[in-house]
Protein backbone atom coordinates (compact mmCIF):
# COMPACT_ATOMS: atom_id res chain seq x y z
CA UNK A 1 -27.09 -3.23 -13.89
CA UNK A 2 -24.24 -2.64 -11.58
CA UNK A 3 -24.43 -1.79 -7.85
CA UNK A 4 -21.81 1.27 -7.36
CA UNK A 5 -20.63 2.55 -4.34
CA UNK A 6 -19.89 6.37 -3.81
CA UNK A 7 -16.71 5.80 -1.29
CA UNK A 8 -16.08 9.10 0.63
CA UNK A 9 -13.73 9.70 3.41
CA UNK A 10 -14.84 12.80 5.74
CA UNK A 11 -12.47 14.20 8.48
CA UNK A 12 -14.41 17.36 9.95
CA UNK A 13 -16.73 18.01 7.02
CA UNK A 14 -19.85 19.22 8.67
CA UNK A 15 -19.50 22.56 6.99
CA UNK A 16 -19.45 20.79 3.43
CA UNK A 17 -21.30 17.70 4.27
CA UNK A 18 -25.14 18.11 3.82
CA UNK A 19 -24.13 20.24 0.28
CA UNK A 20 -22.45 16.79 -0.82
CA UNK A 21 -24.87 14.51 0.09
CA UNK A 22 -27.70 16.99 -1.43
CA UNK A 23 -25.61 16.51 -5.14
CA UNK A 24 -24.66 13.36 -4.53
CA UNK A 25 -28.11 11.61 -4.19
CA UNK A 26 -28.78 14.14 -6.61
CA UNK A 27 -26.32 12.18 -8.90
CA UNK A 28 -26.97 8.88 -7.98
CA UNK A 29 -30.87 8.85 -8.91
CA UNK A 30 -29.95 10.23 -12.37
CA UNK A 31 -28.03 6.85 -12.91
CA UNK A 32 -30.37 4.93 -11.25
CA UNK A 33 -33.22 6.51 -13.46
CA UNK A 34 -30.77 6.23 -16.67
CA UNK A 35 -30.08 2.58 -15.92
CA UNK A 36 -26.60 3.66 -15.76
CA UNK A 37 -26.41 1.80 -11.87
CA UNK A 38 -28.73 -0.76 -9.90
CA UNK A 39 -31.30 0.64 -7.10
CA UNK A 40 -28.85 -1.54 -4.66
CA UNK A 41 -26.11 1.56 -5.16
CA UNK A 42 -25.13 3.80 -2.18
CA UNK A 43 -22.97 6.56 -1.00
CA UNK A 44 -20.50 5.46 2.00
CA UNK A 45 -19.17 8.13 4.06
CA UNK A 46 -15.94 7.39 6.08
CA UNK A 47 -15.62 9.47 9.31
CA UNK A 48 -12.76 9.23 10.14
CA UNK A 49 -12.59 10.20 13.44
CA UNK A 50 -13.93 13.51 13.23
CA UNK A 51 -13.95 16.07 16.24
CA UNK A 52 -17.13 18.07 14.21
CA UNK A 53 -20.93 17.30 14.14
CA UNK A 54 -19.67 15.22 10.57
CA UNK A 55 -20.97 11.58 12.03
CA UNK A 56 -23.59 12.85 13.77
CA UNK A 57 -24.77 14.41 10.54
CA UNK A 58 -24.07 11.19 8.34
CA UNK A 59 -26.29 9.26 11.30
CA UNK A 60 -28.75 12.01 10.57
CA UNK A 61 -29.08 11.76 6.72
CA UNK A 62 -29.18 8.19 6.59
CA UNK A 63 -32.29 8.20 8.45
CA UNK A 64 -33.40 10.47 6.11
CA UNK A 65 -31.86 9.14 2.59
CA UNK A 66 -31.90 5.72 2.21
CA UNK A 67 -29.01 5.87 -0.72
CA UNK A 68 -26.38 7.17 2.33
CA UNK A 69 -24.45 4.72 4.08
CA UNK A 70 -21.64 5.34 7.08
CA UNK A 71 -18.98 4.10 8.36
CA UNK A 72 -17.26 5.46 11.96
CA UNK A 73 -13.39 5.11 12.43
CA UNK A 74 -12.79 4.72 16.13
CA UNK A 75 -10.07 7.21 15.55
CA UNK A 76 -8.12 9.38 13.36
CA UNK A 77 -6.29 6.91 11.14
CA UNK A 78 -5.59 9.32 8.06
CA UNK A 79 -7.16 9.97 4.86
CA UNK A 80 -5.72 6.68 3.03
CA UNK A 81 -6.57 4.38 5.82
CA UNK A 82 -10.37 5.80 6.17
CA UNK A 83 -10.35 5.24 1.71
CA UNK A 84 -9.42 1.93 2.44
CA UNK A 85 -11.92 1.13 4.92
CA UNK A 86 -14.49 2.23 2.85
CA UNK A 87 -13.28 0.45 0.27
CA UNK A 88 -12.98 -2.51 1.61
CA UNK A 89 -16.26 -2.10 3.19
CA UNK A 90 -17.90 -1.51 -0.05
CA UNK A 91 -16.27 -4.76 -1.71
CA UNK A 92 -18.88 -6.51 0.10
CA UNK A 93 -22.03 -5.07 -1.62
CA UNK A 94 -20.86 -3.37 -5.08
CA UNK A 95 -19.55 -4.43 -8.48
CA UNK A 96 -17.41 -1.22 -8.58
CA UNK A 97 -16.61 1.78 -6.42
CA UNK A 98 -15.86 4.61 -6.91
CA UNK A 99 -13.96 7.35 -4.44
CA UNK A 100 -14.23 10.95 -4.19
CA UNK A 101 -13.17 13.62 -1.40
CA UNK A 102 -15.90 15.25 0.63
CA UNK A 103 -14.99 18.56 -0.81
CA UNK A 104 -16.96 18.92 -3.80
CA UNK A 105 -13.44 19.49 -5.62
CA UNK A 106 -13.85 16.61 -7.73
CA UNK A 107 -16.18 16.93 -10.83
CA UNK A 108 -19.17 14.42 -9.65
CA UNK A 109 -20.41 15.46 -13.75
CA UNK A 110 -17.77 12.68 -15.03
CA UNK A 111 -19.56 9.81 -12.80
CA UNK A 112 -20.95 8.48 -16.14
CA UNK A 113 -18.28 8.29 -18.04
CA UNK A 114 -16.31 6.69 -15.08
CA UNK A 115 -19.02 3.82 -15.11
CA UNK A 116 -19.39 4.06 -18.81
CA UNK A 117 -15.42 2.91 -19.43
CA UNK A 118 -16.31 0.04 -16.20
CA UNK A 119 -18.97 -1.43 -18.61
CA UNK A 120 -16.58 -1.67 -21.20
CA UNK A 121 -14.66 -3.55 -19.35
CA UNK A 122 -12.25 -1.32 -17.85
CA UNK A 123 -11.60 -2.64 -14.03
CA UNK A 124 -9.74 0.61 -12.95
CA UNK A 125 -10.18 4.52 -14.41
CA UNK A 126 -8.41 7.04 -12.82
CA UNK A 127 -10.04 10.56 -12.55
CA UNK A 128 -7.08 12.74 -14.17
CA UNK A 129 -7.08 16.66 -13.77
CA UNK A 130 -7.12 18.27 -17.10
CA UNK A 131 -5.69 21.67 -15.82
CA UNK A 132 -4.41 22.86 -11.92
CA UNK A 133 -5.67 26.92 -12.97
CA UNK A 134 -7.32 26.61 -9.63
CA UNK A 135 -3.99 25.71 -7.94
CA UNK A 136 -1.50 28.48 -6.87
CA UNK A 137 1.51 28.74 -8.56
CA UNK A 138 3.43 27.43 -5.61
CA UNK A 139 1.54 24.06 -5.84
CA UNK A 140 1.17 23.85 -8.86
CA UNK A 141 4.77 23.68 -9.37
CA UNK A 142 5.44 21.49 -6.41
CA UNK A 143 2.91 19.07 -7.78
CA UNK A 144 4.51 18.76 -11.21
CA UNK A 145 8.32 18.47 -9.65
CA UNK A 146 6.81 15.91 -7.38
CA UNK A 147 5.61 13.51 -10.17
CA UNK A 148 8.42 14.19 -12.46
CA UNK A 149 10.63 13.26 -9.17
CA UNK A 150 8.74 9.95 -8.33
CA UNK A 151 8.63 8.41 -12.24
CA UNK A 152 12.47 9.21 -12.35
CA UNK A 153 12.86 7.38 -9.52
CA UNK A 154 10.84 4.56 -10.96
CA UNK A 155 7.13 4.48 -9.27
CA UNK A 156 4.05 4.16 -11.59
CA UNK A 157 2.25 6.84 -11.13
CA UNK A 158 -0.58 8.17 -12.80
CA UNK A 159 0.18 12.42 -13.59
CA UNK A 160 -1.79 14.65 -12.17
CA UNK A 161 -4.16 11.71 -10.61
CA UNK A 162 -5.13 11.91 -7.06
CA UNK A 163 -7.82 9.27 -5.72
CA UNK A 164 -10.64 9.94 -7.60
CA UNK A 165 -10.99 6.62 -9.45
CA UNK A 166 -13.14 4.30 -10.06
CA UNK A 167 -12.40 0.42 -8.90
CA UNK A 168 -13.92 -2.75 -9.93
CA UNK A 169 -14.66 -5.95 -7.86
CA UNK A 170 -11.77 -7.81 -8.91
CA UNK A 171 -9.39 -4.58 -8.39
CA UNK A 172 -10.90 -4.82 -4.83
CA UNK A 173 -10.08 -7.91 -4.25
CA UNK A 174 -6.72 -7.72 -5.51
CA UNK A 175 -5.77 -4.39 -3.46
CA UNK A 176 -7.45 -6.16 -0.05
CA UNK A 177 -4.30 -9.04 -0.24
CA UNK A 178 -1.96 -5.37 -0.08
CA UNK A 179 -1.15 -5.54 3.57
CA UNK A 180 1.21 -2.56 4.20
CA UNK A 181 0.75 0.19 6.83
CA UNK A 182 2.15 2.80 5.54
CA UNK A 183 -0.65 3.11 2.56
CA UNK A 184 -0.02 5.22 -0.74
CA UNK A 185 -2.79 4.26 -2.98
CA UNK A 186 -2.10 6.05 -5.80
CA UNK A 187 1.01 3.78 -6.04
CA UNK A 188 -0.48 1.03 -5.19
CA UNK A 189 -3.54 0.57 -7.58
CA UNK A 190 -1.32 0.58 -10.57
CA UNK A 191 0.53 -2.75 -9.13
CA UNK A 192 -2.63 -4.65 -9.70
CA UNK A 193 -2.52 -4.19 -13.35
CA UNK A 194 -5.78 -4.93 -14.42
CA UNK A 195 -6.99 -2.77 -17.87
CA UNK A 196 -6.97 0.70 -16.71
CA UNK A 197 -8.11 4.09 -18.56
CA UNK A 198 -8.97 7.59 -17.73
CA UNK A 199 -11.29 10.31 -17.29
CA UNK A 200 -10.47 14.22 -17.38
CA UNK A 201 -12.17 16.86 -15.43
CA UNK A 202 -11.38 20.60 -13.78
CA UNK A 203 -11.42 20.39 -11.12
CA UNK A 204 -13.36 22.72 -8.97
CA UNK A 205 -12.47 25.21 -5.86
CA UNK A 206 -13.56 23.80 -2.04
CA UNK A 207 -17.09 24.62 -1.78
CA UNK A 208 -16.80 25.34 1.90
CA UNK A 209 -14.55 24.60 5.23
CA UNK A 210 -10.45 24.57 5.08
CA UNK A 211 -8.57 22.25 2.98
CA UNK A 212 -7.48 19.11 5.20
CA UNK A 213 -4.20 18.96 3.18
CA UNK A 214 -1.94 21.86 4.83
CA UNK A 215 1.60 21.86 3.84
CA UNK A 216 3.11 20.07 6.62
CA UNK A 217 0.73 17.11 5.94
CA UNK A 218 0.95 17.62 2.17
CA UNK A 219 5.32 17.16 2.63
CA UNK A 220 4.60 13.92 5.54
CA UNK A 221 2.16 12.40 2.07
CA UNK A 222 4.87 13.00 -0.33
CA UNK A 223 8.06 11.54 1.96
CA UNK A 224 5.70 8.83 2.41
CA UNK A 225 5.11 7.98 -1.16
CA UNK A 226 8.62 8.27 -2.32
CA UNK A 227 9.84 5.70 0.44
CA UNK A 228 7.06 3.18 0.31
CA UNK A 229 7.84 2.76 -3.42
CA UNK A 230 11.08 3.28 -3.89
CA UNK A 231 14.67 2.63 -2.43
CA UNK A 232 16.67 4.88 -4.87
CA UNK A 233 17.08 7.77 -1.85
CA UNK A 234 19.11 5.01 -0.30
CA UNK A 235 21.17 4.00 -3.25
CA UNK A 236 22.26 7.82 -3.99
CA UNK A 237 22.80 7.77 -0.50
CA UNK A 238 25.68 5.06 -1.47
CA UNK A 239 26.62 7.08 -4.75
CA UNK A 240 26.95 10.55 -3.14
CA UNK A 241 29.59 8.66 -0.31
CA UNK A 242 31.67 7.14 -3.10
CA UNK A 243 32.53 10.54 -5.06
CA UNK A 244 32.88 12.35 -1.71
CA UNK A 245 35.83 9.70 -1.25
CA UNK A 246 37.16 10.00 -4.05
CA UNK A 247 36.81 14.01 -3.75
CA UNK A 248 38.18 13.16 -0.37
CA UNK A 249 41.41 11.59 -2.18
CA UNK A 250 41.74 14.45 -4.74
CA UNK A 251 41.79 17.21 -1.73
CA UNK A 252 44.10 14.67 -0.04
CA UNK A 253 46.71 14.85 -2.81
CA UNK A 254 45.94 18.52 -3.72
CA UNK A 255 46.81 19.03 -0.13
CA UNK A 256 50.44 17.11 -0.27
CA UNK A 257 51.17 18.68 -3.66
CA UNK A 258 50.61 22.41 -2.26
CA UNK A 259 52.72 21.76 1.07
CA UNK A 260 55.82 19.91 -0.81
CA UNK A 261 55.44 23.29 -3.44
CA UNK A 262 55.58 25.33 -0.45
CA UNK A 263 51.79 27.14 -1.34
CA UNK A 264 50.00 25.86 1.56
CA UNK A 265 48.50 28.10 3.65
CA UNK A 266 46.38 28.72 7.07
CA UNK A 267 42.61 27.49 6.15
CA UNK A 268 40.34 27.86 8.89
CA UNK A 269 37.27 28.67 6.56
CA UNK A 270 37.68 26.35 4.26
CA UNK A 271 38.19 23.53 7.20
CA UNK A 272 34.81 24.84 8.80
CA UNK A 273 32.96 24.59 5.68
CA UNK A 274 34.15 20.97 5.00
CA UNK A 275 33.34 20.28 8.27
CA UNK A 276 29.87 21.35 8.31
CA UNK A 277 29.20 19.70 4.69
CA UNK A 278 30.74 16.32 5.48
CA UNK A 279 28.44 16.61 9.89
CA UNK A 280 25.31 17.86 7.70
CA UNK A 281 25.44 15.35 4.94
CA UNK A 282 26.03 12.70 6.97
CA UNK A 283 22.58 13.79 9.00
CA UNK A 284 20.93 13.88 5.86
CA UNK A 285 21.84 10.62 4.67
CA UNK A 286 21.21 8.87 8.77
CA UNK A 287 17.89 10.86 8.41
CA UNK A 288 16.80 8.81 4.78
CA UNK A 289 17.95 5.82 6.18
CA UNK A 290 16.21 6.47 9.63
CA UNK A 291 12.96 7.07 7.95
CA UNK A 292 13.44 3.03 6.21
CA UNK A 293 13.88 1.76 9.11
CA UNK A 294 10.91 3.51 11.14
CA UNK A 295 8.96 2.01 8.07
CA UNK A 296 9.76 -1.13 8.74
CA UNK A 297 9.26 -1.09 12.00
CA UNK A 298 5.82 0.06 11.41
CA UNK A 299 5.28 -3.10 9.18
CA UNK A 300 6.22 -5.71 11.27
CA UNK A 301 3.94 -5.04 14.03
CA UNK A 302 1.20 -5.47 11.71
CA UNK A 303 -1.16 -3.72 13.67
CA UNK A 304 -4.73 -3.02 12.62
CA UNK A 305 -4.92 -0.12 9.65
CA UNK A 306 -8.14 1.04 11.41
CA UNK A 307 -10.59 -0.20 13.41
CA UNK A 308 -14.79 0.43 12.49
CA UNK A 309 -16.43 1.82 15.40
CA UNK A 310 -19.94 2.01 13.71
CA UNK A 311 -21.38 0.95 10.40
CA UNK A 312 -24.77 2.35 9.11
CA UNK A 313 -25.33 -0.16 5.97
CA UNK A 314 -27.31 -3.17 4.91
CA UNK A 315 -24.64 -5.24 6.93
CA UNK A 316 -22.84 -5.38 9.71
CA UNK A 317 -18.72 -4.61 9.71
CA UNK A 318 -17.24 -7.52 11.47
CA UNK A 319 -13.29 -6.81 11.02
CA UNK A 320 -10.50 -5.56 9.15
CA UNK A 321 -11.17 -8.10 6.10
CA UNK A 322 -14.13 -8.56 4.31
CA UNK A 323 -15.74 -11.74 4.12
CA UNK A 324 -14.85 -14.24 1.03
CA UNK A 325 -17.54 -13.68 -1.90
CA UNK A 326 -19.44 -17.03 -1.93
């Protein structure tokens, strides 16, 4: 039977948190009982620096249920940094893990088939929503431009796939030699490659608290995604220069052919106008290229992703990296 790891990352979930860990175990002695999963399987919550009761509460039910494990952030360090510390964390004890928000948004009814398609050899499955009718309009259709926008500019992408998924030992291994700092999982687990397939579920409404996605961070996750992946904003960057030079020549000779004719005229508005195009393009375009550049800058300090204050688990966390399976 294989151990599985629950992986879930918690940023000021105390409202939501004993509800999840009530359906969770819940869950997880159904496949224990089924032989689905191994008796060595646990739940591993990821505070993630947390300014709520949510530690103090995963310190609490651990006591309590010996299938919840916990790992402390020593700060803030963002939803995909506290995923991968959990996951990395769990590549010590499990054959395959699988992650899951806090919110009780994801359908925790699909868990089976999720391990079912690992025992037939699938080493990742992505948890894929069938439908967004709990979404409003608004992001709903900001969602959809948003994946349409990234496969045109080339990423592989999963549609409508956020990080629900389920990831073997072997995917864990190969996603621990990804070193970058500024982390976008769902582009990075399909690099690895490995046979993939997928599970579709509604997803459900939050069952309590405020979503820890607001638009501002929702816009930072998507800017982030485009330019860790791909470096087409800086070739249309190049593209959109070229035909405003040769518009630029065009005007140029439109402009010599109107005052030899006698037609030109006074064009303060039309000056102004080109003026603020050409200053407010050219912003644009320093602003793309600044955010590159801030990127890299980010990468090579290669500073810690995060750094475990606490772990509650069969082990102790020592680093960073995991140790080498013997």
């Amino acid at each position: 039977m294989s151990v599985v790891y629950f992986v879930v990352p918690c940023y000021n979930e105390e409202e939501v948190l004993p509800e999840t860990i009530k359906r969770l175990t819940i869950k997880l002695f159904k496949l224990i009982e089924s032989g689905k999963t191994s008796k060595k399987s646990r739940m591993l919550f990821v505070d993630d620096g947390s300014k709520d009761k949510t530690w103090e509460l995963i310190e609490k039910f651990s006591k309590e249920n010996k299938l919840v494990a916990g790992l402390k952030l020593s700060r803030n360090r963002g939803h995909q940094n506290a995923l991968l510390a959990g996951l990395m964390e769990a590549k010590r004890h499990c054959d395959c893990a699988i992650s899951l928000d806090a919110d009780l948004q994801d359908d925790i009814e699909v868990l089976d088939q999720f391990i079912d398609k690992y025992q037939e050899g699938c080493e990742v499955v992505y948890g894929v929503r069938s439908s967004r009718k709990t979404d409003t309009s608004f992001k709903r259709g900001t969602a959809r431009g948003y994946y349409k926008f990234m496969h045109m500019l080339g990423v592989d992408i999963v549609y409508d796939h956020a990080d629900y998924r389920l990831m073997g030992s072997k995917a864990l291994e190969a996603l621990s030699h990804y070193k970058e700092v500024n982390l976008f999982l769902r582009g990075i687990v399909p690099l690895i490659g490995y046979r993939s397939d997928y599970v579709y579920y509604e997803r459900n409404e939050r069952f309590a608290g405020e979503s820890k996605y607001p638009l501002k961070k929702m816009l930072k996750f998507a800017v982030d995604g485009i330019t860790s992946f791909s470096v087409k904003p800086l070739k249309i960057i190049s593209n959109v220069g070229i035909i405003i030079c040769l518009l630029s020549v065009l005007f140029f000779i439109y402009a010599i052919v109107s005052y030899a004719t006698g037609n030109s005229a006074a064009g303060w508005a039309s000056t102004m106008c080109s003026i603020w195009f050409l200053g407010g393009l050219q912003m644009l375009c320093i602003g793309i290229v600044g955010t590159y550049v801030g990127k890299i800058y980010s990468e090579v300090k290669h500073r810690p992703r995060y750094i475990v204050e606490k772990l509650i688990n069969d082990k102790k966390f020592g680093s960073e990296e995991p140790d080498k399976k013997k």
